[in-house]
N, C-alpha and C. Protein backbone atom coordinates (compact mmCIF):
# COMPACT_ATOMS: atom_id res chain seq x y z
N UNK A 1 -49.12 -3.58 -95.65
CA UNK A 1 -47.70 -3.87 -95.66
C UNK A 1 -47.15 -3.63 -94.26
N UNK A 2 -46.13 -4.82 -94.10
CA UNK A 2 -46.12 -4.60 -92.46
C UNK A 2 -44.80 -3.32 -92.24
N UNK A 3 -44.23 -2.92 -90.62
CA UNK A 3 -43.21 -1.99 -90.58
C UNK A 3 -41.82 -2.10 -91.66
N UNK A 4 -41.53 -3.66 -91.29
CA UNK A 4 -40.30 -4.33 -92.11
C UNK A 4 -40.36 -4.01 -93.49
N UNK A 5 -41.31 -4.41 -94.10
CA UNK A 5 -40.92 -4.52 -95.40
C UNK A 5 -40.88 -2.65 -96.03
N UNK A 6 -41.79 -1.93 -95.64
CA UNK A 6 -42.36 -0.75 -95.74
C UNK A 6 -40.67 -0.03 -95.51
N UNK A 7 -39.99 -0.52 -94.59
CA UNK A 7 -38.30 -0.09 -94.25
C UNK A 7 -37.59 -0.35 -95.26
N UNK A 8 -37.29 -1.95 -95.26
CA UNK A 8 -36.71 -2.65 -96.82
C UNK A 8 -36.86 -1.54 -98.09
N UNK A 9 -38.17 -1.64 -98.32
CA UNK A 9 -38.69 -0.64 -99.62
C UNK A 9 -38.01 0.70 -99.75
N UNK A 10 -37.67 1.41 -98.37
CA UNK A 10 -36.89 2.99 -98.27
C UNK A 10 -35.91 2.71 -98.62
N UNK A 11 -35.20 1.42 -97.76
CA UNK A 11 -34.20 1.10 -98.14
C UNK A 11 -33.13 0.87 -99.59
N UNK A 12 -34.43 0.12 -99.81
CA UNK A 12 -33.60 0.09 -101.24
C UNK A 12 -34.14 1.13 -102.76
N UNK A 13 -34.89 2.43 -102.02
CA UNK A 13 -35.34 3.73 -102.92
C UNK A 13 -33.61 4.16 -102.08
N UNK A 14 -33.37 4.33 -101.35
CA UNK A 14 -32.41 4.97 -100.91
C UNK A 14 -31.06 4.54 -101.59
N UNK A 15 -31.01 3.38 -101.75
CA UNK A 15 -29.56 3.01 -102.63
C UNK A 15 -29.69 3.11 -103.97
N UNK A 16 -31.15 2.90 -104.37
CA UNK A 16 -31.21 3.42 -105.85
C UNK A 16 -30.78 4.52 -106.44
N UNK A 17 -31.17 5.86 -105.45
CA UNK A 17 -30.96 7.24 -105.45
C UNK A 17 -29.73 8.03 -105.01
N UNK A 18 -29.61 6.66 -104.36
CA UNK A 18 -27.72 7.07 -103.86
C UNK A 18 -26.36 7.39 -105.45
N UNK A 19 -25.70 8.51 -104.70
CA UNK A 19 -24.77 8.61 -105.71
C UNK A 19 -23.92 7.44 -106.51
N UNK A 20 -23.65 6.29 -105.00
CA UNK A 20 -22.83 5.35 -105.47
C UNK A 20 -23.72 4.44 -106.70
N UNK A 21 -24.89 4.36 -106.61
CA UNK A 21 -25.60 3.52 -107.41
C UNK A 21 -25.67 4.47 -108.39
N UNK A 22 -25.79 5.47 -108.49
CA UNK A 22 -26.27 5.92 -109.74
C UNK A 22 -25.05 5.98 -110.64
N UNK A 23 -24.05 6.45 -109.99
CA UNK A 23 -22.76 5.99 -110.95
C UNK A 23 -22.85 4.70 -111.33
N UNK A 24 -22.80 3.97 -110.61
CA UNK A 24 -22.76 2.19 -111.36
C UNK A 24 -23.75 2.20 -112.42
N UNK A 25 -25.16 2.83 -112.14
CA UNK A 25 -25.76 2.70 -113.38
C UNK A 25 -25.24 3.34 -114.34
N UNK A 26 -24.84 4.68 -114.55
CA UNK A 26 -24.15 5.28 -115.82
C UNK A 26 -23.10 4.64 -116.45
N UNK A 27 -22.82 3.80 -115.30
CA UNK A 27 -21.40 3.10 -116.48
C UNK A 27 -21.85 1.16 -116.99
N UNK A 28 -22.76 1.22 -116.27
CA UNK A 28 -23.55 0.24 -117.17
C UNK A 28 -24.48 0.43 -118.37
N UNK A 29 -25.01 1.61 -118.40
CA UNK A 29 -25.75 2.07 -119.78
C UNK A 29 -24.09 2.38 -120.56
N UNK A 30 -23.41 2.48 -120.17
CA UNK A 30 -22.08 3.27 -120.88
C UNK A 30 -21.62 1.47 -121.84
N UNK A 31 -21.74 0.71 -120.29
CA UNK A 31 -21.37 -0.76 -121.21
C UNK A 31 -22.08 -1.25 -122.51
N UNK A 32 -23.57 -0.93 -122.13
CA UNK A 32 -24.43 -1.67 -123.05
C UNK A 32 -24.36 -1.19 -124.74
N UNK A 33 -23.69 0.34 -124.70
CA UNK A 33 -23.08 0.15 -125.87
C UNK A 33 -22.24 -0.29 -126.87
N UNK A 34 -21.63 -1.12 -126.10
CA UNK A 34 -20.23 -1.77 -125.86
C UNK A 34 -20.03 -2.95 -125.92
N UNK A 35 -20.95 -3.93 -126.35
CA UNK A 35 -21.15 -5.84 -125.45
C UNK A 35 -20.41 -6.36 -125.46
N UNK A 36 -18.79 -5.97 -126.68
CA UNK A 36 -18.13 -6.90 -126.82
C UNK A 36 -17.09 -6.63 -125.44
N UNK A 37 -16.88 -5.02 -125.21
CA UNK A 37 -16.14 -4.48 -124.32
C UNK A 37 -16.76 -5.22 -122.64
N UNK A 38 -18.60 -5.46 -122.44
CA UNK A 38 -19.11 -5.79 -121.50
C UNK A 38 -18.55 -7.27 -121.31
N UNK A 39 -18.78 -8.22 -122.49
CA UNK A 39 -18.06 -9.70 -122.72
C UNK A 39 -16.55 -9.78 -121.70
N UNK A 40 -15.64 -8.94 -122.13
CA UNK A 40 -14.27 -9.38 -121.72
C UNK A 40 -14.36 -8.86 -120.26
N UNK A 41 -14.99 -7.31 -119.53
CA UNK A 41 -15.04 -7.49 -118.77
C UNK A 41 -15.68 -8.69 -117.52
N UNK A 42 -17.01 -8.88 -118.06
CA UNK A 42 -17.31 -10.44 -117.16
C UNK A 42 -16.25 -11.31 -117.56
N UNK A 43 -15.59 -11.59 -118.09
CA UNK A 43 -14.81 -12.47 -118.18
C UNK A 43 -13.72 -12.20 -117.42
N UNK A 44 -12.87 -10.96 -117.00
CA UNK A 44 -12.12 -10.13 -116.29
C UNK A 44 -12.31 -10.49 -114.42
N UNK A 45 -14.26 -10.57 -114.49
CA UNK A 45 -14.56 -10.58 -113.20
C UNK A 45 -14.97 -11.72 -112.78
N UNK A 46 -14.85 -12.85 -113.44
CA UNK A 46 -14.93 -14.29 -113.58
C UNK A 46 -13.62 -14.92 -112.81
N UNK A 47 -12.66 -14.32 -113.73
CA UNK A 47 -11.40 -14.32 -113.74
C UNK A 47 -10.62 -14.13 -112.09
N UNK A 48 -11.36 -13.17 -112.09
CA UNK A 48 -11.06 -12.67 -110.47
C UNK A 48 -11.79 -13.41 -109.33
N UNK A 49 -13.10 -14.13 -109.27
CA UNK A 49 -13.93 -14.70 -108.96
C UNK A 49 -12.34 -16.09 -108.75
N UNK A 50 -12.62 -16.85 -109.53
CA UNK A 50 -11.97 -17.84 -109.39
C UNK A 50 -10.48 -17.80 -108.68
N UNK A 51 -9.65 -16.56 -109.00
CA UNK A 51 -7.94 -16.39 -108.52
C UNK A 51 -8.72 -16.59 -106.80
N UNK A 52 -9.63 -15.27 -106.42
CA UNK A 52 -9.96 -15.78 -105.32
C UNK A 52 -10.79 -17.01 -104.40
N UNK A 53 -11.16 -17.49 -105.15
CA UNK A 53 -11.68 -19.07 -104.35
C UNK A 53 -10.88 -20.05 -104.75
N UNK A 54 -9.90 -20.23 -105.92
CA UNK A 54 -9.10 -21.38 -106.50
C UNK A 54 -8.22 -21.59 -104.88
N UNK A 55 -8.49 -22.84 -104.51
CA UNK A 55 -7.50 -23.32 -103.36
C UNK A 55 -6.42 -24.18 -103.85
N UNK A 56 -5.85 -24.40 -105.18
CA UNK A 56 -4.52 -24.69 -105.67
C UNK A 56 -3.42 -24.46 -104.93
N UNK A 57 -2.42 -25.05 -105.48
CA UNK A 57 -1.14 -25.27 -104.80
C UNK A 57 -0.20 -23.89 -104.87
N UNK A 58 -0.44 -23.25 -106.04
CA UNK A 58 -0.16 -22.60 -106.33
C UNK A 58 0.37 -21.38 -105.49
N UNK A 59 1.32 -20.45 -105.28
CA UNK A 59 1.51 -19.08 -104.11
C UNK A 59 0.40 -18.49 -104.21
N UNK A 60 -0.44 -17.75 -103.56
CA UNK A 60 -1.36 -16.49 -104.13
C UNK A 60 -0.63 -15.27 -104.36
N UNK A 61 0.44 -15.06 -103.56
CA UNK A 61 0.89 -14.18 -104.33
C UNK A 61 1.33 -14.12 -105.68
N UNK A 62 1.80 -14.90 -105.54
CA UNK A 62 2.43 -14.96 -107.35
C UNK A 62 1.71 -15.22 -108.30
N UNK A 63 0.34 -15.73 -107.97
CA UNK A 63 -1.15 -15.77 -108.63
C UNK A 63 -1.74 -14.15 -109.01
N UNK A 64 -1.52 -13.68 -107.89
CA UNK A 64 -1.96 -12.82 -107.59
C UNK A 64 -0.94 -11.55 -108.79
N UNK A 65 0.01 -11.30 -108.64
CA UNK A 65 0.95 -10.48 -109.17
C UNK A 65 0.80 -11.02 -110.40
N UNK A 66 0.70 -12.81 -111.02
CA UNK A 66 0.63 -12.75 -112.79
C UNK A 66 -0.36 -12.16 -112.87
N UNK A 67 -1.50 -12.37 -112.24
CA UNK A 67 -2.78 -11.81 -112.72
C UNK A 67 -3.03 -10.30 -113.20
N UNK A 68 -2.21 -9.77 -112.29
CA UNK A 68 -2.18 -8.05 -112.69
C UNK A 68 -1.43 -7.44 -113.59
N UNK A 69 -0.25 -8.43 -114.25
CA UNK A 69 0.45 -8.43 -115.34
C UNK A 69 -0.04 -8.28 -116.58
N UNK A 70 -0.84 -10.06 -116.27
CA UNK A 70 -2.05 -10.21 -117.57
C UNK A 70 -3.07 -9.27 -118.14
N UNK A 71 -3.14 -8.40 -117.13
CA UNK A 71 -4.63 -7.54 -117.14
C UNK A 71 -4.25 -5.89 -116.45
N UNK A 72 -3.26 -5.41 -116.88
CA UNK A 72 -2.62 -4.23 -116.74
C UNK A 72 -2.73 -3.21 -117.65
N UNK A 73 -3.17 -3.76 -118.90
CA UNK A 73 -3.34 -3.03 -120.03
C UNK A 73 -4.98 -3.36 -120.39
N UNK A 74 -5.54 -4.08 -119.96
CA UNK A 74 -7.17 -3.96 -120.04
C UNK A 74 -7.74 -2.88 -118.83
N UNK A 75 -7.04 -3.23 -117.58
CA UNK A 75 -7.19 -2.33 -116.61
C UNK A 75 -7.00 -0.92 -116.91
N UNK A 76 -6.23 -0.73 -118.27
CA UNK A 76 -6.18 1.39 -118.40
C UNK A 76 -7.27 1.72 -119.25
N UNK A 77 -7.90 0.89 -119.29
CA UNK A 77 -9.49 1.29 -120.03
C UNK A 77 -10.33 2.02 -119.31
N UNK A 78 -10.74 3.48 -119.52
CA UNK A 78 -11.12 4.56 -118.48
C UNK A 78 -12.45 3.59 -118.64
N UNK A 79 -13.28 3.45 -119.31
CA UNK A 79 -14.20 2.85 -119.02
C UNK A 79 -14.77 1.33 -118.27
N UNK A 80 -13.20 0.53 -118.45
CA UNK A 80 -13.30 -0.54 -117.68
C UNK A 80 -12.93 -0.11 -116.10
N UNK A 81 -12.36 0.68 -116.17
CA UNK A 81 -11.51 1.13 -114.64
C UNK A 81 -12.62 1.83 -113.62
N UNK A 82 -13.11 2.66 -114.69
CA UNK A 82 -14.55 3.12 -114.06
C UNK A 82 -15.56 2.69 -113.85
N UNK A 83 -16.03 1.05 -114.64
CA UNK A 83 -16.74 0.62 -114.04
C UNK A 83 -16.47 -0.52 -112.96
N UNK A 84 -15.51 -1.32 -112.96
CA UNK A 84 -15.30 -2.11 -111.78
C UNK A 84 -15.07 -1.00 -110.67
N UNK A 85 -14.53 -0.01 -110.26
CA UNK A 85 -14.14 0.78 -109.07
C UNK A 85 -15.81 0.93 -109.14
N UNK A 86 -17.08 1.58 -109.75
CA UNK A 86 -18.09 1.50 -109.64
C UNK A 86 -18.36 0.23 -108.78
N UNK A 87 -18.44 -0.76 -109.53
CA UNK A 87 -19.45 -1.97 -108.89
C UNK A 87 -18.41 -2.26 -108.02
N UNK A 88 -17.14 -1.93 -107.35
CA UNK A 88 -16.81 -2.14 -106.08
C UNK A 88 -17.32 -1.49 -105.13
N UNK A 89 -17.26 -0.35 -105.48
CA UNK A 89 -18.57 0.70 -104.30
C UNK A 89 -19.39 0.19 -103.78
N UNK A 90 -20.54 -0.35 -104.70
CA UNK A 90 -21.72 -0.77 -104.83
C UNK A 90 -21.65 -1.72 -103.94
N UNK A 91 -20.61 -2.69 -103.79
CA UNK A 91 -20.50 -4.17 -103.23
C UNK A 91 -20.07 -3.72 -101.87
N UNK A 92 -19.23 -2.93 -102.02
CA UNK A 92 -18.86 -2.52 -100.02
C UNK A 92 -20.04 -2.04 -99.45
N UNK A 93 -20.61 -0.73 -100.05
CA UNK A 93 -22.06 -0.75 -99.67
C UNK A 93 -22.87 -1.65 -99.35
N UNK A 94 -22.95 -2.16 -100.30
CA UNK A 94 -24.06 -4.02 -99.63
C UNK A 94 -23.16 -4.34 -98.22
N UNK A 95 -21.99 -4.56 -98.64
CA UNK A 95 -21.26 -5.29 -97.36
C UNK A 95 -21.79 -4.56 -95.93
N UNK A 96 -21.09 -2.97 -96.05
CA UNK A 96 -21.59 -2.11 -94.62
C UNK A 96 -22.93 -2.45 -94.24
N UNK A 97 -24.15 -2.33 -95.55
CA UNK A 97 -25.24 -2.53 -95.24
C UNK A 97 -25.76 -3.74 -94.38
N UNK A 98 -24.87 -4.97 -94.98
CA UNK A 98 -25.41 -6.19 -94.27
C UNK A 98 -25.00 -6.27 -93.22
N UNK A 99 -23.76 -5.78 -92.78
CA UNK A 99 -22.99 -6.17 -91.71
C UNK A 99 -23.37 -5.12 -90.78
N UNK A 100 -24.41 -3.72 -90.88
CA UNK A 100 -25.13 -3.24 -90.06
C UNK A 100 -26.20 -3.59 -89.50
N UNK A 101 -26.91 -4.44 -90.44
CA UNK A 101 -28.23 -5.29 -90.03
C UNK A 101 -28.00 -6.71 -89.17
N UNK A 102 -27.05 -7.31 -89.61
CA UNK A 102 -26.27 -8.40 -89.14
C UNK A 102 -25.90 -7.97 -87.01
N UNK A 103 -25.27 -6.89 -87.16
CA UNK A 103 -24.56 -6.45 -85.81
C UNK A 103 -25.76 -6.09 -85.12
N UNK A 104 -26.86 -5.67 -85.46
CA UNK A 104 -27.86 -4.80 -84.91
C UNK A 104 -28.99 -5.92 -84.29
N UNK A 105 -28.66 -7.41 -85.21
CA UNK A 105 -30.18 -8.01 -84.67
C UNK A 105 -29.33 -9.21 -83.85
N UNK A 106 -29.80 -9.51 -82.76
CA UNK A 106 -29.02 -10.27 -81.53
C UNK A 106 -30.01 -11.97 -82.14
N UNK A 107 -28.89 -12.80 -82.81
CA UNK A 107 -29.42 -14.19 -82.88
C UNK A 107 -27.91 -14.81 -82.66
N UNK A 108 -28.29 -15.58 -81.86
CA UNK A 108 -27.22 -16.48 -81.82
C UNK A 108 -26.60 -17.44 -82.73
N UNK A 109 -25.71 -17.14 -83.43
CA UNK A 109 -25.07 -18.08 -84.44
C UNK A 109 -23.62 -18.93 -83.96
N UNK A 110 -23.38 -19.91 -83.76
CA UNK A 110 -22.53 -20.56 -83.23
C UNK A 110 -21.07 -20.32 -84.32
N UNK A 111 -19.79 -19.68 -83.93
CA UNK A 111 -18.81 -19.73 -84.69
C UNK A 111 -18.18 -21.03 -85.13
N UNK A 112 -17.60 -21.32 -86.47
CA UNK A 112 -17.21 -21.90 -87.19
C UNK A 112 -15.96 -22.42 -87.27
């Protein structure tokens, strides 16, 4: 196995073992008791998926503000609340992570 991958591999024992991941996992075993509760959340994060890429005519703010209206009272679900703030962790993590590997290796990519 060459240096790279042998790194990769620490790498990702290291986020496994990381606090932030291991919370995300506890509140995903927490979901799986739950499927119907797991159902509405993907649907929640679907939901959110689309407000942010929909390029409609629409304000985003005011997209933005019904949306939190709609979903203000699903949002006080300690267990829904705790797991999206979870898998947001998780996702900034990836982000720092990539965008450390990204800054660190010199290839020229032409801006957009």
């Amino acid at each position: 196995m060459d240096r790279i991958q042998m790194c990769v591999d620490s790498l990702l024992e290291a986020i496994r073992e990381g606090e932030t991941y291991q919370r995300y996992r506890k509140c995903e075993e927490k979901l799986m008791e739950k499927p119907e509760l797991r159902e509405k959340i993907d649907e929640f994060r679907v939901a959110v998926f689309r407000l942010n890429n929909d390029n409609g005519n629409e304000d985003l703010y005011e997209s933005i503000d019904r949306f939190e209206k709609e979903h203000q009272e699903f949002r006080k679900n300690p267990i829904v609340n705790e797991y999206l703030e979870a898998e947001l962790d998780v996702c900034k993590m990836m982000q720092r992570i990539n965008s450390r590997i990204q800054g660190g290796v010199d290839i020229h990519i032409p801006q957009v």
